[in-house]
C-alpha atoms as a PDB file:
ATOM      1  CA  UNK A   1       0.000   0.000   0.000  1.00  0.00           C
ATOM      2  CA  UNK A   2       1.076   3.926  -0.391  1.00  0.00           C
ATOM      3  CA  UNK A   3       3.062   5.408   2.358  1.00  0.00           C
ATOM      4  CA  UNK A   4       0.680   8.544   3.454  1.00  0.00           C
ATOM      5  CA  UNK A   5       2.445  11.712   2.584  1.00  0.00           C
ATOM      6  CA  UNK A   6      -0.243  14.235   3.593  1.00  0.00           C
ATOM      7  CA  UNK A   7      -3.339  14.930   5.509  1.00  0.00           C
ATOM      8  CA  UNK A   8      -6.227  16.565   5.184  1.00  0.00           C
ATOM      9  CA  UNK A   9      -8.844  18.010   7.696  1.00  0.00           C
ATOM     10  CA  UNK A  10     -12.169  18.953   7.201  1.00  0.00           C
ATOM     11  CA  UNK A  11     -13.453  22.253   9.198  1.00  0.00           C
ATOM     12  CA  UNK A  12     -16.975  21.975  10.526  1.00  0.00           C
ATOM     13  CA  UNK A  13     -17.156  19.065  12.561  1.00  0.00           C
ATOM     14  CA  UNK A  14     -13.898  17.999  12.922  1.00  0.00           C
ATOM     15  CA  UNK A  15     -11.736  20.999  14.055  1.00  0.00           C
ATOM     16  CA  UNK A  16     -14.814  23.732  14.885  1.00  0.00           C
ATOM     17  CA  UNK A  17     -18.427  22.525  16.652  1.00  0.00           C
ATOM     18  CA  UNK A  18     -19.652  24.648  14.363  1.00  0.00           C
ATOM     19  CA  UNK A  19     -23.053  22.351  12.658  1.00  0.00           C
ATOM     20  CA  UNK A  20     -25.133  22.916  15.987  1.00  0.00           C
ATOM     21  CA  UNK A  21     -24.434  27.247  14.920  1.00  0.00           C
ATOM     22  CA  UNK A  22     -24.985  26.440  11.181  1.00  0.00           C
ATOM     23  CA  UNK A  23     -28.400  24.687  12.214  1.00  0.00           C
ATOM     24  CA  UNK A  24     -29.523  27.224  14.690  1.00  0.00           C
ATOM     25  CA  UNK A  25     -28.723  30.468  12.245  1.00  0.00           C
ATOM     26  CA  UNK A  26     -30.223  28.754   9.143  1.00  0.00           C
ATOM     27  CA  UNK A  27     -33.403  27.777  11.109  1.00  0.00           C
ATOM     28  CA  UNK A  28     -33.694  31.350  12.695  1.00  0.00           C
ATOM     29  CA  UNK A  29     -33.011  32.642   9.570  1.00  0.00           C
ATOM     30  CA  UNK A  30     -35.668  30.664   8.116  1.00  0.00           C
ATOM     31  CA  UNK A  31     -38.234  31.132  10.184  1.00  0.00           C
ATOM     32  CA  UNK A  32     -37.809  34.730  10.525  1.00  0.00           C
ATOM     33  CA  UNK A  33     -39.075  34.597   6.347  1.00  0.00           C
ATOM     34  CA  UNK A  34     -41.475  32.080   6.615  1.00  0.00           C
ATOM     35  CA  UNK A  35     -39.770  29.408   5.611  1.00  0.00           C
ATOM     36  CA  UNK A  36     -40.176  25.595   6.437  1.00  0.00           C
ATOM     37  CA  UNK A  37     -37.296  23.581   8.001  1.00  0.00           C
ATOM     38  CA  UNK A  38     -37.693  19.931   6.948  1.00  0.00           C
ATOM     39  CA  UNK A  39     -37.051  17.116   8.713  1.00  0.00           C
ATOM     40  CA  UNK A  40     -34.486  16.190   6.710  1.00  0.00           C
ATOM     41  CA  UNK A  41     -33.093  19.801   6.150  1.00  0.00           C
ATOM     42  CA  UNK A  42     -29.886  19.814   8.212  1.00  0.00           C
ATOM     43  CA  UNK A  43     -28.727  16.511   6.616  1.00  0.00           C
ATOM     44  CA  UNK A  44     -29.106  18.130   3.143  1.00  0.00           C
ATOM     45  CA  UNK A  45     -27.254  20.899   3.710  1.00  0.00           C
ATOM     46  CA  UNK A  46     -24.001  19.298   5.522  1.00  0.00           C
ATOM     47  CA  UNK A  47     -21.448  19.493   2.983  1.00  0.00           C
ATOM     48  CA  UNK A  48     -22.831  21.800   0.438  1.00  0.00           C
ATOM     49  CA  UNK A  49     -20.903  24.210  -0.982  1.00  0.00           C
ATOM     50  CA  UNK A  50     -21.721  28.132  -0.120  1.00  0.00           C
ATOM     51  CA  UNK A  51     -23.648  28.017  -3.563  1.00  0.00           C
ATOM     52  CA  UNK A  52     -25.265  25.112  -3.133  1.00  0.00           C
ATOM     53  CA  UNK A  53     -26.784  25.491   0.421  1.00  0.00           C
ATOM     54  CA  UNK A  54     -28.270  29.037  -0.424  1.00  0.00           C
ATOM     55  CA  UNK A  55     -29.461  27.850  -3.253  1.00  0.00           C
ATOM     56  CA  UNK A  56     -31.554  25.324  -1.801  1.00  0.00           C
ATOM     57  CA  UNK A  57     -32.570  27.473   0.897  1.00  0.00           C
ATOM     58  CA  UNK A  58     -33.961  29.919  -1.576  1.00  0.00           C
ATOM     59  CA  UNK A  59     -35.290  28.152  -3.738  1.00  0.00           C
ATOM     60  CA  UNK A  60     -37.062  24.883  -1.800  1.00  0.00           C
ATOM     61  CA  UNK A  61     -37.517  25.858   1.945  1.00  0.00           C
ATOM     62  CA  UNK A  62     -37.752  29.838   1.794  1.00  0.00           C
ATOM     63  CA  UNK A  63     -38.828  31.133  -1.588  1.00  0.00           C
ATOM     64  CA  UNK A  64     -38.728  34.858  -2.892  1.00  0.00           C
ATOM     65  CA  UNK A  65     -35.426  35.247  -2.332  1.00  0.00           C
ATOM     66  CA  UNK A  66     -31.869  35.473  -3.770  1.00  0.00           C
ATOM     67  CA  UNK A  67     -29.474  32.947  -3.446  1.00  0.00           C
ATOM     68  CA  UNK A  68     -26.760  35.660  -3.262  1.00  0.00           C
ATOM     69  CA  UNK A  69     -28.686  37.279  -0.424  1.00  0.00           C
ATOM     70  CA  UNK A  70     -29.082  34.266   2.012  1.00  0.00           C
ATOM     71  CA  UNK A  71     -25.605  33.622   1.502  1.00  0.00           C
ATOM     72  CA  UNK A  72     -24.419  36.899   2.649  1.00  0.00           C
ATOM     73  CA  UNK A  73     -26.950  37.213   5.346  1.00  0.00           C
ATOM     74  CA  UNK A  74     -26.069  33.941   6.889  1.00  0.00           C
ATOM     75  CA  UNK A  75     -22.423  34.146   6.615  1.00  0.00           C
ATOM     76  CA  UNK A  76     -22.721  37.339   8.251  1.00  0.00           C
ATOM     77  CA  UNK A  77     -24.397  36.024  11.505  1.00  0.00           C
ATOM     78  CA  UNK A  78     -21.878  33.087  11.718  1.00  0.00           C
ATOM     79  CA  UNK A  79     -18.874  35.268  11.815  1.00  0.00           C
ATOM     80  CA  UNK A  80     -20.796  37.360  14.705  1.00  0.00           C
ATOM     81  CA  UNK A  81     -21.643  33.542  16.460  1.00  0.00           C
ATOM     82  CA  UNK A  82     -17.788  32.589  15.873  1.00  0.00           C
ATOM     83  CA  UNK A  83     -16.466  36.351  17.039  1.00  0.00           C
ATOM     84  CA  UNK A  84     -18.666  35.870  20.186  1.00  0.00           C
ATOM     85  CA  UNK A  85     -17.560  32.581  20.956  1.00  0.00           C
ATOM     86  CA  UNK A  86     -15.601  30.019  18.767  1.00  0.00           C
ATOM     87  CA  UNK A  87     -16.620  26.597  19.700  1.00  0.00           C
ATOM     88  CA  UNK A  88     -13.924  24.454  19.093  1.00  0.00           C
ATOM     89  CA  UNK A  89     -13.975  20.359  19.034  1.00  0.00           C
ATOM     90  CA  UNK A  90     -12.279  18.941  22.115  1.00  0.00           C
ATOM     91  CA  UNK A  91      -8.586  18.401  21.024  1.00  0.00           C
ATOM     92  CA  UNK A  92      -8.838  19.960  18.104  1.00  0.00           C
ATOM     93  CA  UNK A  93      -5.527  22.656  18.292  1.00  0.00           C
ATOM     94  CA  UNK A  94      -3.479  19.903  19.633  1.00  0.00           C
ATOM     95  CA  UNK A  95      -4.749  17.402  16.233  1.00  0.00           C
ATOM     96  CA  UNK A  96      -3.377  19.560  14.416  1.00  0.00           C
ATOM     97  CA  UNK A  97       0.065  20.340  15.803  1.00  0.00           C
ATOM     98  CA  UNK A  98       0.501  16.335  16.402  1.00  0.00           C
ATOM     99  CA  UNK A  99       0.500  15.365  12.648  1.00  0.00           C
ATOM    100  CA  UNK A 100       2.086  18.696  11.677  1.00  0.00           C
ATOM    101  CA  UNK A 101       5.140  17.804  14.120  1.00  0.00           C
ATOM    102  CA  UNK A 102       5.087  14.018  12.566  1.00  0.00           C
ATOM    103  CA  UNK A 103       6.274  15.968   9.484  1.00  0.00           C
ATOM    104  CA  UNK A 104       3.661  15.290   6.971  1.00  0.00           C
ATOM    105  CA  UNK A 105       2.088  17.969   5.190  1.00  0.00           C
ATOM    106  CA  UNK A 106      -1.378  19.537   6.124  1.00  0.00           C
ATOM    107  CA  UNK A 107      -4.271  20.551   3.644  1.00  0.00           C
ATOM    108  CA  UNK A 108      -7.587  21.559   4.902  1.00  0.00           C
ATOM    109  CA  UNK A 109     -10.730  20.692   2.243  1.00  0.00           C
ATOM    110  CA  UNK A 110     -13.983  22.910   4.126  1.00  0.00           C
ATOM    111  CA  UNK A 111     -17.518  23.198   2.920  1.00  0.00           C
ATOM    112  CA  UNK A 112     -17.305  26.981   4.845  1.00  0.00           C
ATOM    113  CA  UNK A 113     -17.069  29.923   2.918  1.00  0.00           C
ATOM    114  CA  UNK A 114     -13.147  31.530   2.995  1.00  0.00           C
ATOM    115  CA  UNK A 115     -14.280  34.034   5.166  1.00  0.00           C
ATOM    116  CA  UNK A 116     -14.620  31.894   8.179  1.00  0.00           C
ATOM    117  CA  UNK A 117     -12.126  28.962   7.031  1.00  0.00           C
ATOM    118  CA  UNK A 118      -9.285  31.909   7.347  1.00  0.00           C
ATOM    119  CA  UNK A 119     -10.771  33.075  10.673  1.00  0.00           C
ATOM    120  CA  UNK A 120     -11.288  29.353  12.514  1.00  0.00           C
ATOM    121  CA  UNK A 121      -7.486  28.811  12.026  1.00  0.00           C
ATOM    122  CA  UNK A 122      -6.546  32.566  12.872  1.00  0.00           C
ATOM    123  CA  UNK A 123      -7.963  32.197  16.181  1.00  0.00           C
ATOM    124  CA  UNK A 124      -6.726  28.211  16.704  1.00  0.00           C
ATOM    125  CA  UNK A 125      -3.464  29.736  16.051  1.00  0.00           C
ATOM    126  CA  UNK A 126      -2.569  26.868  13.421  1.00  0.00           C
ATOM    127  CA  UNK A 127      -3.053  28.905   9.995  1.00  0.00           C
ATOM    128  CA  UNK A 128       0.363  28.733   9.441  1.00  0.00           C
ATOM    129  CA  UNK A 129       0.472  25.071   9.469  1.00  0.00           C
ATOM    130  CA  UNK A 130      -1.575  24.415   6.818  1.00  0.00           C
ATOM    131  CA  UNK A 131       0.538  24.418   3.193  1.00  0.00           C
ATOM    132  CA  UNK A 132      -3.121  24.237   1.246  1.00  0.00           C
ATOM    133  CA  UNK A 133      -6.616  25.197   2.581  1.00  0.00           C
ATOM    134  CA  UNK A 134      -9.622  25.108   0.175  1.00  0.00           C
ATOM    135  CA  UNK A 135     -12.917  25.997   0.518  1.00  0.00           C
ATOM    136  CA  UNK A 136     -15.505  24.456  -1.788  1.00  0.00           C
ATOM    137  CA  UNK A 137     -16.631  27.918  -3.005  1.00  0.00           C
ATOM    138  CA  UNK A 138     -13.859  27.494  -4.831  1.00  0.00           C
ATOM    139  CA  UNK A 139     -14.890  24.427  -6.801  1.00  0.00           C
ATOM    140  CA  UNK A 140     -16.995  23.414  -9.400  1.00  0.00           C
ATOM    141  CA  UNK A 141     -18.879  20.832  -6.677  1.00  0.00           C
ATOM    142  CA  UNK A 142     -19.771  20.308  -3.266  1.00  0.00           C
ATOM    143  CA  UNK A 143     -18.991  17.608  -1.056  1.00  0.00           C
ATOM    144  CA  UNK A 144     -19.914  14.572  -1.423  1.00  0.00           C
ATOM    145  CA  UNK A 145     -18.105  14.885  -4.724  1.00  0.00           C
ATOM    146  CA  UNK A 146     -14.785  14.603  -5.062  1.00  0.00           C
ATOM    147  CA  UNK A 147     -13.722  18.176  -6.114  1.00  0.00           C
ATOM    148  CA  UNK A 148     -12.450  19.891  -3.134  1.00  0.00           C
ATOM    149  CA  UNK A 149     -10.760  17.284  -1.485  1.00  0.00           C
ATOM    150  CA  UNK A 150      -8.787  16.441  -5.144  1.00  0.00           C
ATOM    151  CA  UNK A 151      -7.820  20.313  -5.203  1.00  0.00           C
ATOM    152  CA  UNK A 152      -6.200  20.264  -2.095  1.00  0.00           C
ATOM    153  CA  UNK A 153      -4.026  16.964  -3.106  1.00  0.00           C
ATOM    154  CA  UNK A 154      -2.767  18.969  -6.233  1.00  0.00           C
ATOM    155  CA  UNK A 155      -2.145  21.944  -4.199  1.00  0.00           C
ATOM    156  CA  UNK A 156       0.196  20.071  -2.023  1.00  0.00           C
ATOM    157  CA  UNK A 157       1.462  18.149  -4.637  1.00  0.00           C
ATOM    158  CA  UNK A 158       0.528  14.936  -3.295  1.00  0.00           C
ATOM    159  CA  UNK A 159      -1.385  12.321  -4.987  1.00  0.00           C
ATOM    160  CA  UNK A 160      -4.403  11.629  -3.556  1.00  0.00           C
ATOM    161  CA  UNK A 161      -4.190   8.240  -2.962  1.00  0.00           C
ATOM    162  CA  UNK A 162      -1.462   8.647  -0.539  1.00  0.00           C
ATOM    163  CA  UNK A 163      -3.627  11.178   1.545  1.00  0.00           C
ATOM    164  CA  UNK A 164      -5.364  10.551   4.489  1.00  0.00           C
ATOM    165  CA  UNK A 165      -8.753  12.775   5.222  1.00  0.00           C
ATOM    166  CA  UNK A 166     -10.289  13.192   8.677  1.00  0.00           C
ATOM    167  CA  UNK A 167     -13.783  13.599   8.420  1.00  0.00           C
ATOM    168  CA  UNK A 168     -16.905  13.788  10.238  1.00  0.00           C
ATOM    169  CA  UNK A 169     -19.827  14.096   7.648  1.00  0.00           C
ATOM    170  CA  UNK A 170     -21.396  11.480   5.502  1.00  0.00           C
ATOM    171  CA  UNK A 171     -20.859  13.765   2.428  1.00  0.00           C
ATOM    172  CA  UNK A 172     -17.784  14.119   3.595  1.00  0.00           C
ATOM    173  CA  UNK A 173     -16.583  10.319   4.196  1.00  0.00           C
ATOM    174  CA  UNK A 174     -18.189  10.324   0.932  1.00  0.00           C
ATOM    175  CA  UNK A 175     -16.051  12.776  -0.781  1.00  0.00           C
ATOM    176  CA  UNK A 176     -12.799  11.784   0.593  1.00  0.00           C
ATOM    177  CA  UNK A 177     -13.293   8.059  -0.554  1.00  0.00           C
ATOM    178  CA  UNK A 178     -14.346   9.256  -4.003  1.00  0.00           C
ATOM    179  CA  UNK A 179     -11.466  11.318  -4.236  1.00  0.00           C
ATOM    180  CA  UNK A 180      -9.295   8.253  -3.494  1.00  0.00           C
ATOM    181  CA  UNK A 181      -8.139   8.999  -0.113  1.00  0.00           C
ATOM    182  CA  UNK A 182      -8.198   6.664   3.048  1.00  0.00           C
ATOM    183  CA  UNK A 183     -10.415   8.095   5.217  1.00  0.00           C
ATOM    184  CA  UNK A 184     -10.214   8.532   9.285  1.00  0.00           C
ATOM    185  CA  UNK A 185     -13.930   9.392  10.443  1.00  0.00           C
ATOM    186  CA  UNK A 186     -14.507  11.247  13.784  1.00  0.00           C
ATOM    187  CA  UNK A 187     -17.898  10.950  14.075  1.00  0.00           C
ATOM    188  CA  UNK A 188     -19.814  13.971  15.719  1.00  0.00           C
ATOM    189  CA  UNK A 189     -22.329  12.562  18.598  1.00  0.00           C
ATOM    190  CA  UNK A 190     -25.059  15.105  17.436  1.00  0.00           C
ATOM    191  CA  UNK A 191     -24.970  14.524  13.895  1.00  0.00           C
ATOM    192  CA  UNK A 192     -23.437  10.727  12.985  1.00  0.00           C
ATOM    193  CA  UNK A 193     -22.704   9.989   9.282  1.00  0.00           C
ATOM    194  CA  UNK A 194     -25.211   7.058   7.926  1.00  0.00           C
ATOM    195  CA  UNK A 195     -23.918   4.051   8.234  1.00  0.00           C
ATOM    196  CA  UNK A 196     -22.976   3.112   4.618  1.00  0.00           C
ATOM    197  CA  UNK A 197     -20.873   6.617   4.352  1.00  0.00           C
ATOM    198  CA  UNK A 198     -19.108   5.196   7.676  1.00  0.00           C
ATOM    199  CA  UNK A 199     -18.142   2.009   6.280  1.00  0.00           C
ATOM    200  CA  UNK A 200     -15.968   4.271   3.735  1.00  0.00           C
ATOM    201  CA  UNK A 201     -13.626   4.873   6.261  1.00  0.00           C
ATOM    202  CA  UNK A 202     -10.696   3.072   6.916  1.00  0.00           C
ATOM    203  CA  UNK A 203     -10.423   4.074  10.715  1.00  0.00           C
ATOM    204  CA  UNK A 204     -13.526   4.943  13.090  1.00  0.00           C
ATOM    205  CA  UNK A 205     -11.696   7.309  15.920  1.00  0.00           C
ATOM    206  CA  UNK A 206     -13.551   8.014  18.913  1.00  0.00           C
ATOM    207  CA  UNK A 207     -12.369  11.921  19.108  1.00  0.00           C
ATOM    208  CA  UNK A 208      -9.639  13.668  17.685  1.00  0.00           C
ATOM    209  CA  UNK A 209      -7.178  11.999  20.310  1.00  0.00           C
ATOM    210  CA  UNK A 210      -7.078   8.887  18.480  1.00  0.00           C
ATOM    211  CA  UNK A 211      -5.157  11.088  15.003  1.00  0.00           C
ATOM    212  CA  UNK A 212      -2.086  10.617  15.550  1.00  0.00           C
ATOM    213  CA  UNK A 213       1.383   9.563  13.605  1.00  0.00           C
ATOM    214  CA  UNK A 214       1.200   6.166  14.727  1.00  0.00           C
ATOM    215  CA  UNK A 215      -1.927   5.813  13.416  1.00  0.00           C
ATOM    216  CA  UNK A 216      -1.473   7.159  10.278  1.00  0.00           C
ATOM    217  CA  UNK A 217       1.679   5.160   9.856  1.00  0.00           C
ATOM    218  CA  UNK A 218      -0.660   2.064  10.471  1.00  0.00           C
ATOM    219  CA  UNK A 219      -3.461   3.364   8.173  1.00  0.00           C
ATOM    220  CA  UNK A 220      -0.595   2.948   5.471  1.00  0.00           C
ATOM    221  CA  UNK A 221      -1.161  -0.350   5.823  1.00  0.00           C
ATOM    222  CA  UNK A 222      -4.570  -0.700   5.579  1.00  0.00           C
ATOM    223  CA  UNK A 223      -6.912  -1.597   2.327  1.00  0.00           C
ATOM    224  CA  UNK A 224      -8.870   1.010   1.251  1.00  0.00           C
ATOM    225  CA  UNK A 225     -12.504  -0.026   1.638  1.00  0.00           C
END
């Protein structure tokens, strides 16, 4: 099997708690226009891209209204929610600096606009770290295609079949694999992946304690599923 030579984080989920703030602003921010949140709505909407999720909010749960506009208006009251209070995942600064200091390269593939991609590592402190950060704005698709998380692989000039991706989502355990990647998946407690999107992974780690060298060094060594 392919030595891993880089690693890639996602953002939301995995380094920043941020899907309970995306859920609460979108649903405010839908019922404020008279919109309807679905049951399902929170599950579409994890891994869209910024075009993609206002889209869809414009066009099947709100109507009347811009794309453009619900994407500014919503990214606006998550950078407020993050400036307030930035809710990091447990272990998350201290992820980060472990596989940086193993000496692998990091890339970051994020469903988040650029705006608050650029300010979740300012604040961590770890935005130097990163040699290739990528948010899916900046793509032709959204997770769970492959797109963003193939980017990042040629912007570190690493093929992406010797990357590992740590990943939270079920679009984005999806994306990762389709991109060719083995795939570590930290599942979040509020919002698990489905299970067929978890069996994609090639590790299941409890909480970001469990990414370290070793076990990258072991993943090496493991099929891809």
């Amino acid at each position: 099997m392919p030595a891993i030579r880089a690693v890639v984080f996602d953002l939301d989920g995995v380094l920043v708690d941020s899907e309970p703030v995306w859920e609460e602003v979108r649903r405010r921010y839908v019922a404020d226009r008279g919109g309807r949140w679905r049951p399902d709505t929170q599950e579409r909407l994890m891994g869209m891209s910024t075009a993609e999720w206002s889209r869809y909010l414009a066009a099947e749960v709100i109507g009347g209204l811009e794309p453009r506009q619900v994407a500014e208006d919503v990214i606006e009251q998550m950078v407020r929610r993050y400036e307030a209070d930035l809710p990091l995942m447990p272990g998350a600064v201290d992820a980060v600096r472990r596989v940086a200091d193993g000496g692998l390269p990091l890339g970051l593939s994020s469903s988040s606009p650029r705006t608050l991609i650029d300010f979740v590592l300012a604040e961590m402190g770890v935005a130097d770290l990163f040699r290739a950060t990528l948010s899916t704005e900046e793509v032709a698709r959204g997770k769970p295609a492959p797109d963003g998380y193939l980017a990042v692989a040629r912007r570190l000039g690493v093929p992406a079949a010797e990357c590992a991706a740590i990943e939270d989502s079920a679009n984005g355990l999806r994306s990762a694999h389709a991109a060719g990647m083995r795939v570590i998946a930290v599942p979040h407690p509020r919002y698990p992946p489905a299970e067929d999107a978890l069996q994609l992974a090639s590790y299941v780690a409890r909480d970001l304690g469990a990414v370290t060298p070793e076990l990258l060094d072991d993943l090496a060594a493991t099929p891809r599923p």
